[in-house]
Protein backbone atom coordinates (compact mmCIF):
# COMPACT_ATOMS: atom_id res chain seq x y z
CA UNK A 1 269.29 139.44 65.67
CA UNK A 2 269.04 141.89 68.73
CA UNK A 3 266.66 144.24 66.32
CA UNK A 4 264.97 141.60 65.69
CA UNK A 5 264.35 140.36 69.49
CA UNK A 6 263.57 144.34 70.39
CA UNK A 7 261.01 144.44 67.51
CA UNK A 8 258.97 141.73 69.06
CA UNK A 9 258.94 142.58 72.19
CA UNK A 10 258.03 145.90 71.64
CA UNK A 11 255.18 144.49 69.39
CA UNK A 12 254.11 142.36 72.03
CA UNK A 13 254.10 145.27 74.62
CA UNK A 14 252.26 147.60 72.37
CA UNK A 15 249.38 144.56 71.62
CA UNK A 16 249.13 144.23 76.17
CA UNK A 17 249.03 148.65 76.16
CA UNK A 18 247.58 150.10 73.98
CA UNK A 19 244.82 147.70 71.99
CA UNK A 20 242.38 148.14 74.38
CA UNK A 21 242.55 151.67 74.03
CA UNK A 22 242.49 151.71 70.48
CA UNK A 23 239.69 148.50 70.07
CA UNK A 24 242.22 146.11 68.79
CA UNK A 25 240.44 144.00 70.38
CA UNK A 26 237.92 143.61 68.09
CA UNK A 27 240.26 142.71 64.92
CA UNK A 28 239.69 139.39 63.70
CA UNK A 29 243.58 138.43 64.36
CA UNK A 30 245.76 138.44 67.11
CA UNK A 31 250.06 138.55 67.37
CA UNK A 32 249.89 136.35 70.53
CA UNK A 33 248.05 133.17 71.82
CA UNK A 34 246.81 134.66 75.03
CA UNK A 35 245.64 131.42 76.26
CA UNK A 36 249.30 129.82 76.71
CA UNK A 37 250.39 132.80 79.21
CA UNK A 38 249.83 133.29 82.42
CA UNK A 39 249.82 137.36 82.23
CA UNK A 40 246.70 136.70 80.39
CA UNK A 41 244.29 134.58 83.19
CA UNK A 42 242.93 137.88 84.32
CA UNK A 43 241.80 138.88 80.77
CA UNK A 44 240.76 135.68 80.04
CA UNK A 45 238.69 135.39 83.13
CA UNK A 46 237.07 138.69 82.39
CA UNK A 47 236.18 137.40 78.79
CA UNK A 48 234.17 134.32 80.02
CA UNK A 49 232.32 136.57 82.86
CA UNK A 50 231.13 138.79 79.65
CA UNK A 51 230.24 136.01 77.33
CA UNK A 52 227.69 134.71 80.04
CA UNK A 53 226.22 138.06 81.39
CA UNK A 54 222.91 139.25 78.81
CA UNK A 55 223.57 141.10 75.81
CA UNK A 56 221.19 143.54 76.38
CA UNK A 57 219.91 144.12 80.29
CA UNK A 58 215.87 144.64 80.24
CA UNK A 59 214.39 147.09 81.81
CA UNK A 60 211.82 146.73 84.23
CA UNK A 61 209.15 146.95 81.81
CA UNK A 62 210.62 144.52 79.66
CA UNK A 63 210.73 141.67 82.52
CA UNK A 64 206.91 142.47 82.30
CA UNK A 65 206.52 140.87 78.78
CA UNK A 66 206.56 137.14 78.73
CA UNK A 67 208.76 135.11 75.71
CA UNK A 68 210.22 132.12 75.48
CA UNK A 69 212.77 132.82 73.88
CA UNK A 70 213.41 135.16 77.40
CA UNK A 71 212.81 132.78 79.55
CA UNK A 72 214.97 130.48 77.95
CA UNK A 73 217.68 133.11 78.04
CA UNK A 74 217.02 133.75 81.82
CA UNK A 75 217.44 129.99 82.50
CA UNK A 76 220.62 129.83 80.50
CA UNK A 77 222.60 133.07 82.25
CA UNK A 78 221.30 131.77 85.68
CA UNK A 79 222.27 127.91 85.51
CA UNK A 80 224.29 128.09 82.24
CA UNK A 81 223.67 125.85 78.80
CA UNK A 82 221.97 122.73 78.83
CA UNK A 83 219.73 121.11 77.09
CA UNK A 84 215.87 121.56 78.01
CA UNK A 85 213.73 118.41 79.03
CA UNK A 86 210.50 119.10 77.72
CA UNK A 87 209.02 122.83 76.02
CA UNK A 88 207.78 124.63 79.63
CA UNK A 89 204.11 124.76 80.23
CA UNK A 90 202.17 127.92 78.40
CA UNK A 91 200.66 130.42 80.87
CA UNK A 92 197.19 130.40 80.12
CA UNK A 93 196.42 134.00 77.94
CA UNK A 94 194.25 136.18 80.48
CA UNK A 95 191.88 138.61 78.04
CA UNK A 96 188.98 139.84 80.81
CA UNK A 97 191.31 141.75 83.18
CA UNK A 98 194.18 143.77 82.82
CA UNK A 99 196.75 145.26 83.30
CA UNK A 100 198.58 141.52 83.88
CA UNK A 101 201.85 140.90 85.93
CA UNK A 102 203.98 137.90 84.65
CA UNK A 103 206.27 136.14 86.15
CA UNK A 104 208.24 133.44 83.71
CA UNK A 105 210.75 132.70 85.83
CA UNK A 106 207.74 130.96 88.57
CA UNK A 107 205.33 131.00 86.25
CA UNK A 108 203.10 133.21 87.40
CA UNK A 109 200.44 135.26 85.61
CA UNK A 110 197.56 137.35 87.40
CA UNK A 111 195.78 139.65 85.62
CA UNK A 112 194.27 142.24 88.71
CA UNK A 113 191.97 145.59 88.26
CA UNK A 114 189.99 147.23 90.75
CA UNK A 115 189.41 150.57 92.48
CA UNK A 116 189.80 152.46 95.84
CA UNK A 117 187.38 155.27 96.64
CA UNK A 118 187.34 156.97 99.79
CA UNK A 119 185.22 160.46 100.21
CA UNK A 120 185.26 162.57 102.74
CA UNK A 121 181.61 165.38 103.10
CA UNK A 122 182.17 167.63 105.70
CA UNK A 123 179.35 170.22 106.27
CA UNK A 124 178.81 173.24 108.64
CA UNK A 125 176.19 175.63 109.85
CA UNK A 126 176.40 178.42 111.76
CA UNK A 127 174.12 181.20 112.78
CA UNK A 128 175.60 184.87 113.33
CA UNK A 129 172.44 186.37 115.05
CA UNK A 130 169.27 185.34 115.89
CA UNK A 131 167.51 187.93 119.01
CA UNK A 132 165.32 185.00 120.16
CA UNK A 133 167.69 182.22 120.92
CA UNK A 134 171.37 181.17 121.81
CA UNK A 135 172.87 181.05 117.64
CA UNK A 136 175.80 178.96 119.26
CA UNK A 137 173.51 175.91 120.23
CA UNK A 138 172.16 176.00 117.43
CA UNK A 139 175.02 175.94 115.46
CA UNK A 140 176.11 172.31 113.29
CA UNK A 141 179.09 170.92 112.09
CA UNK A 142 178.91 167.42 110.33
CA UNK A 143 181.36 164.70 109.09
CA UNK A 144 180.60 161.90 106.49
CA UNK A 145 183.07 159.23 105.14
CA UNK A 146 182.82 156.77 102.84
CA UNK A 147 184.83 154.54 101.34
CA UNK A 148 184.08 151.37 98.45
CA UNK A 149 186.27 148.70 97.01
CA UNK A 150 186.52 146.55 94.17
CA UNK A 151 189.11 143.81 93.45
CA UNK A 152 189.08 141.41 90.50
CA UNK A 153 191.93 138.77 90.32
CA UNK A 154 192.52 136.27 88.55
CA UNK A 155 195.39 133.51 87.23
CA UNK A 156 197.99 131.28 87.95
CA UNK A 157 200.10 132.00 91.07
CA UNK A 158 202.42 129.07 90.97
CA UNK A 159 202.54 125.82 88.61
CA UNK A 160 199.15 124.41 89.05
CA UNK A 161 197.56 126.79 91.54
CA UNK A 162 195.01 129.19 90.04
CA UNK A 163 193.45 132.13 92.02
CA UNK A 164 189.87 133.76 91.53
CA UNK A 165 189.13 136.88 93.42
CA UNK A 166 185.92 139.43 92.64
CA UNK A 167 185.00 141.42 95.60
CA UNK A 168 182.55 144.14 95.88
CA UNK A 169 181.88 145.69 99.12
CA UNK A 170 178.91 147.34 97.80
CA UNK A 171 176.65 144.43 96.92
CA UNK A 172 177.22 141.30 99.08
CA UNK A 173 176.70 138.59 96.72
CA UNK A 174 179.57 140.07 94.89
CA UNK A 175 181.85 138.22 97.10
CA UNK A 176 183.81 135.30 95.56
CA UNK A 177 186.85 133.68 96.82
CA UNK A 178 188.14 130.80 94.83
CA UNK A 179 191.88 128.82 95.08
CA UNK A 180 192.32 125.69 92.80
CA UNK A 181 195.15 123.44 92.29
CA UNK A 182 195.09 120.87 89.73
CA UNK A 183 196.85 117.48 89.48
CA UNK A 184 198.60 116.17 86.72
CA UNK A 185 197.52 113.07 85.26
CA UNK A 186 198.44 110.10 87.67
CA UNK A 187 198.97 111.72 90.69
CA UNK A 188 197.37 111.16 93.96
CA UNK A 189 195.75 114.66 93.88
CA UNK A 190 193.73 115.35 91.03
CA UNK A 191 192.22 118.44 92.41
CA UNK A 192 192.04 120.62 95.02
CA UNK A 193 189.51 123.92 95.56
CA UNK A 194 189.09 126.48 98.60
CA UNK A 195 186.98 128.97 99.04
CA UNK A 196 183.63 129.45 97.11
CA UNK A 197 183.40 126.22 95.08
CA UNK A 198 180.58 124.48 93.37
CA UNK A 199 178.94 121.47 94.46
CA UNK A 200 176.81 119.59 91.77
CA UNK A 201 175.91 115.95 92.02
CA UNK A 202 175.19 113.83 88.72
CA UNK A 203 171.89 114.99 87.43
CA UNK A 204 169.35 112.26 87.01
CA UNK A 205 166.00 111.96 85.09
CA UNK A 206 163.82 112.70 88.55
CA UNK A 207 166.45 114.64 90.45
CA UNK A 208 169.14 117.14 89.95
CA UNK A 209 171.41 118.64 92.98
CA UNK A 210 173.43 121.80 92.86
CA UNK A 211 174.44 124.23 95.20
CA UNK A 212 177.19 127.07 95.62
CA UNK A 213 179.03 126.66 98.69
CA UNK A 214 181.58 127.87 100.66
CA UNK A 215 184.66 125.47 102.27
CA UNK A 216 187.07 123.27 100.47
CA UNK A 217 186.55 119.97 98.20
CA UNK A 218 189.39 117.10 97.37
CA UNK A 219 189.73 114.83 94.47
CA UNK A 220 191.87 112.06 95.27
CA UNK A 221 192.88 108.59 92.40
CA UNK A 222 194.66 105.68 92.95
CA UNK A 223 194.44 104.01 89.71
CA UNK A 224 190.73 103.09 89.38
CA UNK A 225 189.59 104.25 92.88
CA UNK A 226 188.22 107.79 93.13
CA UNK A 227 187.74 109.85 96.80
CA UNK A 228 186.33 113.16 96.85
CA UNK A 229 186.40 115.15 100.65
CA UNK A 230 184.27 117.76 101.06
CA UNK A 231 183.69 120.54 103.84
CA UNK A 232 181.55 123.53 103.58
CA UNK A 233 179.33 125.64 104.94
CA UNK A 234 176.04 127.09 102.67
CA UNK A 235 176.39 130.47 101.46
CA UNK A 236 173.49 132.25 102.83
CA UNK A 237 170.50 131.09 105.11
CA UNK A 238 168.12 128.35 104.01
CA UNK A 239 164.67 129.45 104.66
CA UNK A 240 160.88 127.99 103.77
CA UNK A 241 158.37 129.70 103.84
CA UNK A 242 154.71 128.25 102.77
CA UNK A 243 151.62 129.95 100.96
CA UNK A 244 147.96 129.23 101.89
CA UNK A 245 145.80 130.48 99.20
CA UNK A 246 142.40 131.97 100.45
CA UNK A 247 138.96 130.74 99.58
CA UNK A 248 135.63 131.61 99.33
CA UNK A 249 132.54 130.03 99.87
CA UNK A 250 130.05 130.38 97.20
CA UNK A 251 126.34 129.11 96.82
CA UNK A 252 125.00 128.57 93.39
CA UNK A 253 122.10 128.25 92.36
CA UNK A 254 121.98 126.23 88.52
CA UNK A 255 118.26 125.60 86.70
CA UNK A 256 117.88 122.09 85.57
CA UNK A 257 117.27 123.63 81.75
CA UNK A 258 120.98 125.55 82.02
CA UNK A 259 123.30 123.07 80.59
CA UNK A 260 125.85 123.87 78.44
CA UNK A 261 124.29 123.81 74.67
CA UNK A 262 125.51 121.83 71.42
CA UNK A 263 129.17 121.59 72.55
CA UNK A 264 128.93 117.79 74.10
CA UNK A 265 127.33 114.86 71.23
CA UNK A 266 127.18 111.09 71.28
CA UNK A 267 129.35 109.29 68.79
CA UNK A 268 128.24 105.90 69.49
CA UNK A 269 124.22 106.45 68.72
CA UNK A 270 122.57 106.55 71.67
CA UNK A 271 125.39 104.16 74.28
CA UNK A 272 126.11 107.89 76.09
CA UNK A 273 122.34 109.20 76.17
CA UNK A 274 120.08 108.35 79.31
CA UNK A 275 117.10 107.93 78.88
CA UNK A 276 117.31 107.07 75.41
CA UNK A 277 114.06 106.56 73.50
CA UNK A 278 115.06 104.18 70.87
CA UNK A 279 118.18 101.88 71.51
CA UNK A 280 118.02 100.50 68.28
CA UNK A 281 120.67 102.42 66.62
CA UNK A 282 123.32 101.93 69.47
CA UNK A 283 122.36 98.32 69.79
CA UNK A 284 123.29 97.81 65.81
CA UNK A 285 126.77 100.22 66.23
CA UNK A 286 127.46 98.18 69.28
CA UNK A 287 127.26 94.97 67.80
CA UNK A 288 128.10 94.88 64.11
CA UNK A 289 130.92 97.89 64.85
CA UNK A 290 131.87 98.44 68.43
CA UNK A 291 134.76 100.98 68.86
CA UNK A 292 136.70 104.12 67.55
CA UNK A 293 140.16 104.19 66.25
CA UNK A 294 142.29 106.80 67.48
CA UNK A 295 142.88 109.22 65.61
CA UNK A 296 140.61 107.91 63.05
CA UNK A 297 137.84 110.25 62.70
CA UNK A 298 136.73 112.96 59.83
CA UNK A 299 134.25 115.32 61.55
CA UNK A 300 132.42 117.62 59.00
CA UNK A 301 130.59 120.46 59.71
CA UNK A 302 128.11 122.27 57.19
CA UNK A 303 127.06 125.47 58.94
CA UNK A 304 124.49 126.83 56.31
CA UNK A 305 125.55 130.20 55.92
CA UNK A 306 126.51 131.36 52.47
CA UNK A 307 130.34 132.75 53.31
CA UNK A 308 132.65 129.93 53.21
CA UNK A 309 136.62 130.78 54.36
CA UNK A 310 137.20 126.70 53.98
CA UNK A 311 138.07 124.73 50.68
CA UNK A 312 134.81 122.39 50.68
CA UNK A 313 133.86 118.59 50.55
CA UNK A 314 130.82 117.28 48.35
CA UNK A 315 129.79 114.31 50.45
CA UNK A 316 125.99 112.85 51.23
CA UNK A 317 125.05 112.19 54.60
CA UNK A 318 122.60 109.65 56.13
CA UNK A 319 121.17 109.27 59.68
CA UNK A 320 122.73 105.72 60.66
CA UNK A 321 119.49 103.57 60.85
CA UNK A 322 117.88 106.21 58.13
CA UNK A 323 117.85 105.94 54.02
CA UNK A 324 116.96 109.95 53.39
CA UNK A 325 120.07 111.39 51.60
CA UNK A 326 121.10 114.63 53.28
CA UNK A 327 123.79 116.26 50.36
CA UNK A 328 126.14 119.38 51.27
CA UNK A 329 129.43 121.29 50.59
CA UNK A 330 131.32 120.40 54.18
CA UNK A 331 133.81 121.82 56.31
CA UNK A 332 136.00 119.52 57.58
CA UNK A 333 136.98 120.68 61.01
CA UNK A 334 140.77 119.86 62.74
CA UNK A 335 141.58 118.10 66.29
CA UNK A 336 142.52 119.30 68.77
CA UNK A 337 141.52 123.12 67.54
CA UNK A 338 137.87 122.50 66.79
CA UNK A 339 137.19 119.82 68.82
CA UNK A 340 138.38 116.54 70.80
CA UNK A 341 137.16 113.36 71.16
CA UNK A 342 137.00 110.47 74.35
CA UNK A 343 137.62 107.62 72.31
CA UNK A 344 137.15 105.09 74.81
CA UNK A 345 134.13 106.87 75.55
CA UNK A 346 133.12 107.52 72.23
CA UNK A 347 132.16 111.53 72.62
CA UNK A 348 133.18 114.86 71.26
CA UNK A 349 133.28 117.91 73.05
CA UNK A 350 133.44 120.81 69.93
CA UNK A 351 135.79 123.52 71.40
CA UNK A 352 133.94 126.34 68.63
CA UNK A 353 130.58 127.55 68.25
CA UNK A 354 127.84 125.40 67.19
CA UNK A 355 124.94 126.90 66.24
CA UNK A 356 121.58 125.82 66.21
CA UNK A 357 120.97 125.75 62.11
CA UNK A 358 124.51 123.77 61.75
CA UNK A 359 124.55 120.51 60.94
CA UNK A 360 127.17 118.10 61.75
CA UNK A 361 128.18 114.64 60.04
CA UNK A 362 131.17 112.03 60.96
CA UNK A 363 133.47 108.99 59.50
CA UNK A 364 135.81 106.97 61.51
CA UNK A 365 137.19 103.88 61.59
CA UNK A 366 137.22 100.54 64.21
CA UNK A 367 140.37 98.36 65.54
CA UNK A 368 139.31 95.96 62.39
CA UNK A 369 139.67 98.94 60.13
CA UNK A 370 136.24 99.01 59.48
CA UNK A 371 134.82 102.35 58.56
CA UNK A 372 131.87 104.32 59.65
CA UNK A 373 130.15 105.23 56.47
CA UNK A 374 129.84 101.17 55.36
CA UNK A 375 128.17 100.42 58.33
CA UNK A 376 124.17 101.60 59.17
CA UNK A 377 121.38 101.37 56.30
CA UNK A 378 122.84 103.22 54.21
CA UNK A 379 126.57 102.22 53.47
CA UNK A 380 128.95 104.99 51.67
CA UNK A 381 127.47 107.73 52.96
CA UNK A 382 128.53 110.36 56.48
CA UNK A 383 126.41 109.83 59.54
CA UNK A 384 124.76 112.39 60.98
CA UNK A 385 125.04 113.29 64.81
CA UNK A 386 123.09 116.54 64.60
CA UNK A 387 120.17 117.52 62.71
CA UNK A 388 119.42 121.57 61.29
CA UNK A 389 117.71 122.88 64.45
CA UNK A 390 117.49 119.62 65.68
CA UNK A 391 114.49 118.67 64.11
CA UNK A 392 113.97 115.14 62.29
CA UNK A 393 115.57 114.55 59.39
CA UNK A 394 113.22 112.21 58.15
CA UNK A 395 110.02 110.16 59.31
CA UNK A 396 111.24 107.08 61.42
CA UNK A 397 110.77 105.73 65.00
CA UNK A 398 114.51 104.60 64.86
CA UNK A 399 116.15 107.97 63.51
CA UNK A 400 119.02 109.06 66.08
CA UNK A 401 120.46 112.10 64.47
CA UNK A 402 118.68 114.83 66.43
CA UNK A 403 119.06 112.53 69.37
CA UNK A 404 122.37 112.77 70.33
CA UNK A 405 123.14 116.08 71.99
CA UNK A 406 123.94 115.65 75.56
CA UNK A 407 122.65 117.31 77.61
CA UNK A 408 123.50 116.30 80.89
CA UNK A 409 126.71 118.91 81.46
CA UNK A 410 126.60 122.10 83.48
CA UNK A 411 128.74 124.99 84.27
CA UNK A 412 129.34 125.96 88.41
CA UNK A 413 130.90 129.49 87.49
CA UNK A 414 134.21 128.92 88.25
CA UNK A 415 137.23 126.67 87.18
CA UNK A 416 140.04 125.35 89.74
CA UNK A 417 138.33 124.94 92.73
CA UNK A 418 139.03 123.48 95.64
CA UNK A 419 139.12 119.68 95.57
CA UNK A 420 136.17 117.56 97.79
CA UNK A 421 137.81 116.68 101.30
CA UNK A 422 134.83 114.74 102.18
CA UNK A 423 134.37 117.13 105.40
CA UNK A 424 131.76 119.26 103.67
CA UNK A 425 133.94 121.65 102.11
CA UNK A 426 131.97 120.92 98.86
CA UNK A 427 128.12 120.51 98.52
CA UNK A 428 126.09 119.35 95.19
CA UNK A 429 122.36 118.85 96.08
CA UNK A 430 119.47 118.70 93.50
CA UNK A 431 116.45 120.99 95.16
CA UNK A 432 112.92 121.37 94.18
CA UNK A 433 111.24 125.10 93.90
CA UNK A 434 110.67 125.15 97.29
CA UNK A 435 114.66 124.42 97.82
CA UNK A 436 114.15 121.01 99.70
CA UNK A 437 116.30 118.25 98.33
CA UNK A 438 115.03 115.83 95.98
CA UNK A 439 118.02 113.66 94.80
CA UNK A 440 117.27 110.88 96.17
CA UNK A 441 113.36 110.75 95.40
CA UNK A 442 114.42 111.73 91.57
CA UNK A 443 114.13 109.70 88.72
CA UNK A 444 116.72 108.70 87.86
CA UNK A 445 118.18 109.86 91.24
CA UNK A 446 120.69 112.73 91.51
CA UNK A 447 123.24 112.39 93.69
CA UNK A 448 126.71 113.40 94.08
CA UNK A 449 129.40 111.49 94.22
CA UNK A 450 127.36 108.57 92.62
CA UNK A 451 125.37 109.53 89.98
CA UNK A 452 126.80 113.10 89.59
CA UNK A 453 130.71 113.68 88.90
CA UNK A 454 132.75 116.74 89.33
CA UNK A 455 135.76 118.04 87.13
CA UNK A 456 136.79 120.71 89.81
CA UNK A 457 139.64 122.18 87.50
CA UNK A 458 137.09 122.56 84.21
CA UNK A 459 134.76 123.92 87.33
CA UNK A 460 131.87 121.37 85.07
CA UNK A 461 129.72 118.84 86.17
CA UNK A 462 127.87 115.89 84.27
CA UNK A 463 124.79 114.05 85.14
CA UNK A 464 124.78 110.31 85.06
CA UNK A 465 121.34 110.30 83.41
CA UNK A 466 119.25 113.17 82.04
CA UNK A 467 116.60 114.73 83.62
């Protein structure tokens, strides 16, 4: 029994000695419970101080590099195990700048770049002889320094508070300061910016409002009630400045025979000619038709040449009071690139060349969708509104067709001139040969404003009645 009691012991001694030195320690078994003896608190004590502290210490570098698995592992050793309330908030990736400094533990992320340059030019000049003059006075030593810096930063500093730095000393617009913090959803303060911020009111369909400035701004929510504060000062200096155009004063002198040729016709028959010999045509279109659609109209042009670029139209054409077929491959032209038309007017102003040989036939139709070739003398055929050379088409007192040029527009010279102030600035005065004025005496009488009327931008005018 005593070898017994000696074997133990020395078991037990040999287990306190020497298994440390020989890693005992790390055998899956154990001879004694060291958690019942005191001789063991020590070692025990030890034991928990090692099963909290890291398993592997990062370096510096590696506290650089962001996980969550670290930072959950940084929480744990520092405040021990519990469980988490909600997954922590992601720190927004930064891509444009770098390198980037993270801080999980505060949650901090700011990627910053920029540069230093400082230069120093130092120059010298000296003379060693010169038998005329003094070489020390005229000897030069020079210094130059300069220095530039650029800084961009950007991120999150703390939870919720974003920074955005890009400063140039160089170029002074490059100069933007910008410190944001941003409210979660219910609290009093939604937002909160300093430095350069933006200030942009709700754009409207007459007006829109936006301006950079420089100051702070406040968003502030109770429930349904929104405040926003605001306190700047503008980046920059407002200035206005204001441009007088100069002018010249021109006299021109415009024959009575110089109006502009076969680009202005009548589509009503005569109701847009003064003096017009024979109202008889106008007086029938007036009554039995009266108007022009808009929109409505086929204007065909047969230009009697024999190279045709156009796919053509095999219609007959009448004068509208006349019987005398007038048969002919047409052109049919296109608004708005060949000509336009004043439909409540009832003209058409032909924006390409007309020459004298072409002849020029239409179709349209009235508010009653009535159309122009079923109306006149002859119905189902075109009406003519200009006549080869302009000559007579056929025999009759009541023909129209080579009737309804008008001639009553005229050309100053110039386009966007100066508007009539009624001071004089702008004078338009029929003269005889001898260069007295005659508008008044004139039949019919000449005068501007009343019976002569300007289009200052076109740089045209047009005669009430022809001369």
């Amino acid at each position: 029994m005593k070898m017994l009691r000696l074997f133990v012991a020395l078991a037990v001694l040999l287990q306190t000695v020497a298994a440390p030195v020989w890693g005992a320690d790390d055998l899956p078994y154990s001879l004694v419970d060291k958690s019942k003896y005191a001789i063991f608190e020590e070692e025990q004590a030890a034991q928990r101080e090692r099963e909290l502290t890291l398993e592997d210490p990062p370096d510096d570098a590696e506290l650089l590099k962001y996980t969550d698995s670290f930072w959950r592992q940084a929480v744990t050793s520092v405040d021990g195990a519990y469980a988490l309330d909600k997954e922590p908030e992601p720190i927004p990736d930064l891509t444009l700048l770098n390198p980037t400094l993270s801080l999980p533990l505060y949650g901090t992320s700011i990627a910053l770049t920029g540069r230093y340059v400082l230069g120093l030019k130092m120059a010298a000049k000296k003379y060693k002889q010169d038998a005329n003059n003094d070489v020390t006075a005229r000897n030069q030593h020079t210094t130059e320094m300069a220095q530039e810096l650029q800084l961009k930063m950007q991120g999150k500093i703390v939870d919720r508070v974003f920074v955005d730095i890009d400063y140039d000393d160089q170029r002074e617009e490059e100069k933007t300061l910008s410190v944001a913090y941003r409210g979660k959803p219910g609290e009093l303060v939604q937002s909160a910016e300093f430095g350069d911020i933006n200030l942009a009111l709700p754009s409207t369909e007459f007006i829109a409002y936006e301006k950079q400035l420089f100051g702070a701004k406040m968003h502030l929510q109770h429930k349904n009630a929104n405040l926003y504060l605001i306190g700047s000062q503008t980046k920059g200096t407002s200035k206005q400045k204001q441009f007088v155009g100069g002018s010249v004063q021109e006299i021109v002198s415009i024959a009575d025979a110089s109006y502009i040729r076969r680009t202005y016709y009548d589509l009503t028959f005569g109701g847009n000619i003064h003096p017009m010999t024979d109202t008889a045509a106008y007086t029938d279109w007036n009554t039995n038709f009266g108007n022009i659609s808009a929109g409505s109209e086929e204007i065909y042009l047969n230009s009697n040449t024999t190279s045709n670029t156009f796919v053509p139209v095999d219609a007959t054409a009448t004068d509208y009071l006349g019987t005398v077929p007038y048969q002919a491959q047409w052109e049919r032209l296109t608004r708005g690139v060949d000509y336009t038309v004043d439909y409540a007017r009832g003209t058409i102003e032909f924006k390409r060349t007309i020459t004298a040989q072409s002849v020029i036939a239409v179709d349209y139709r009235n508010t009653r969708g009535e159309w122009l070739k079923d109306a006149g003398t002859t119905p189902g055929t075109l009406k003519l509104i200009k006549t080869e050379n302009d000559k007579p088409w056929e025999s009759s007192a009541t023909e129209t067709a080579n009737q309804l040029e008008m001639k009553t527009f005229y050309r100053i010279g110039a386009q966007n001139i100066t508007q009539d102030n009624g001071k004089g600035n702008f004078i338009l005065t029929l003269l005889d040969a001898n260069g007295q004025a005659v508008g008044g005496s004139a039949s019919p009488q000449q005068l501007y404003p009343t019976t002569i009327t300007m289009d200052f931008d076109k740089g045209i005018f047009e005669l009430q009645s022809r001369m």
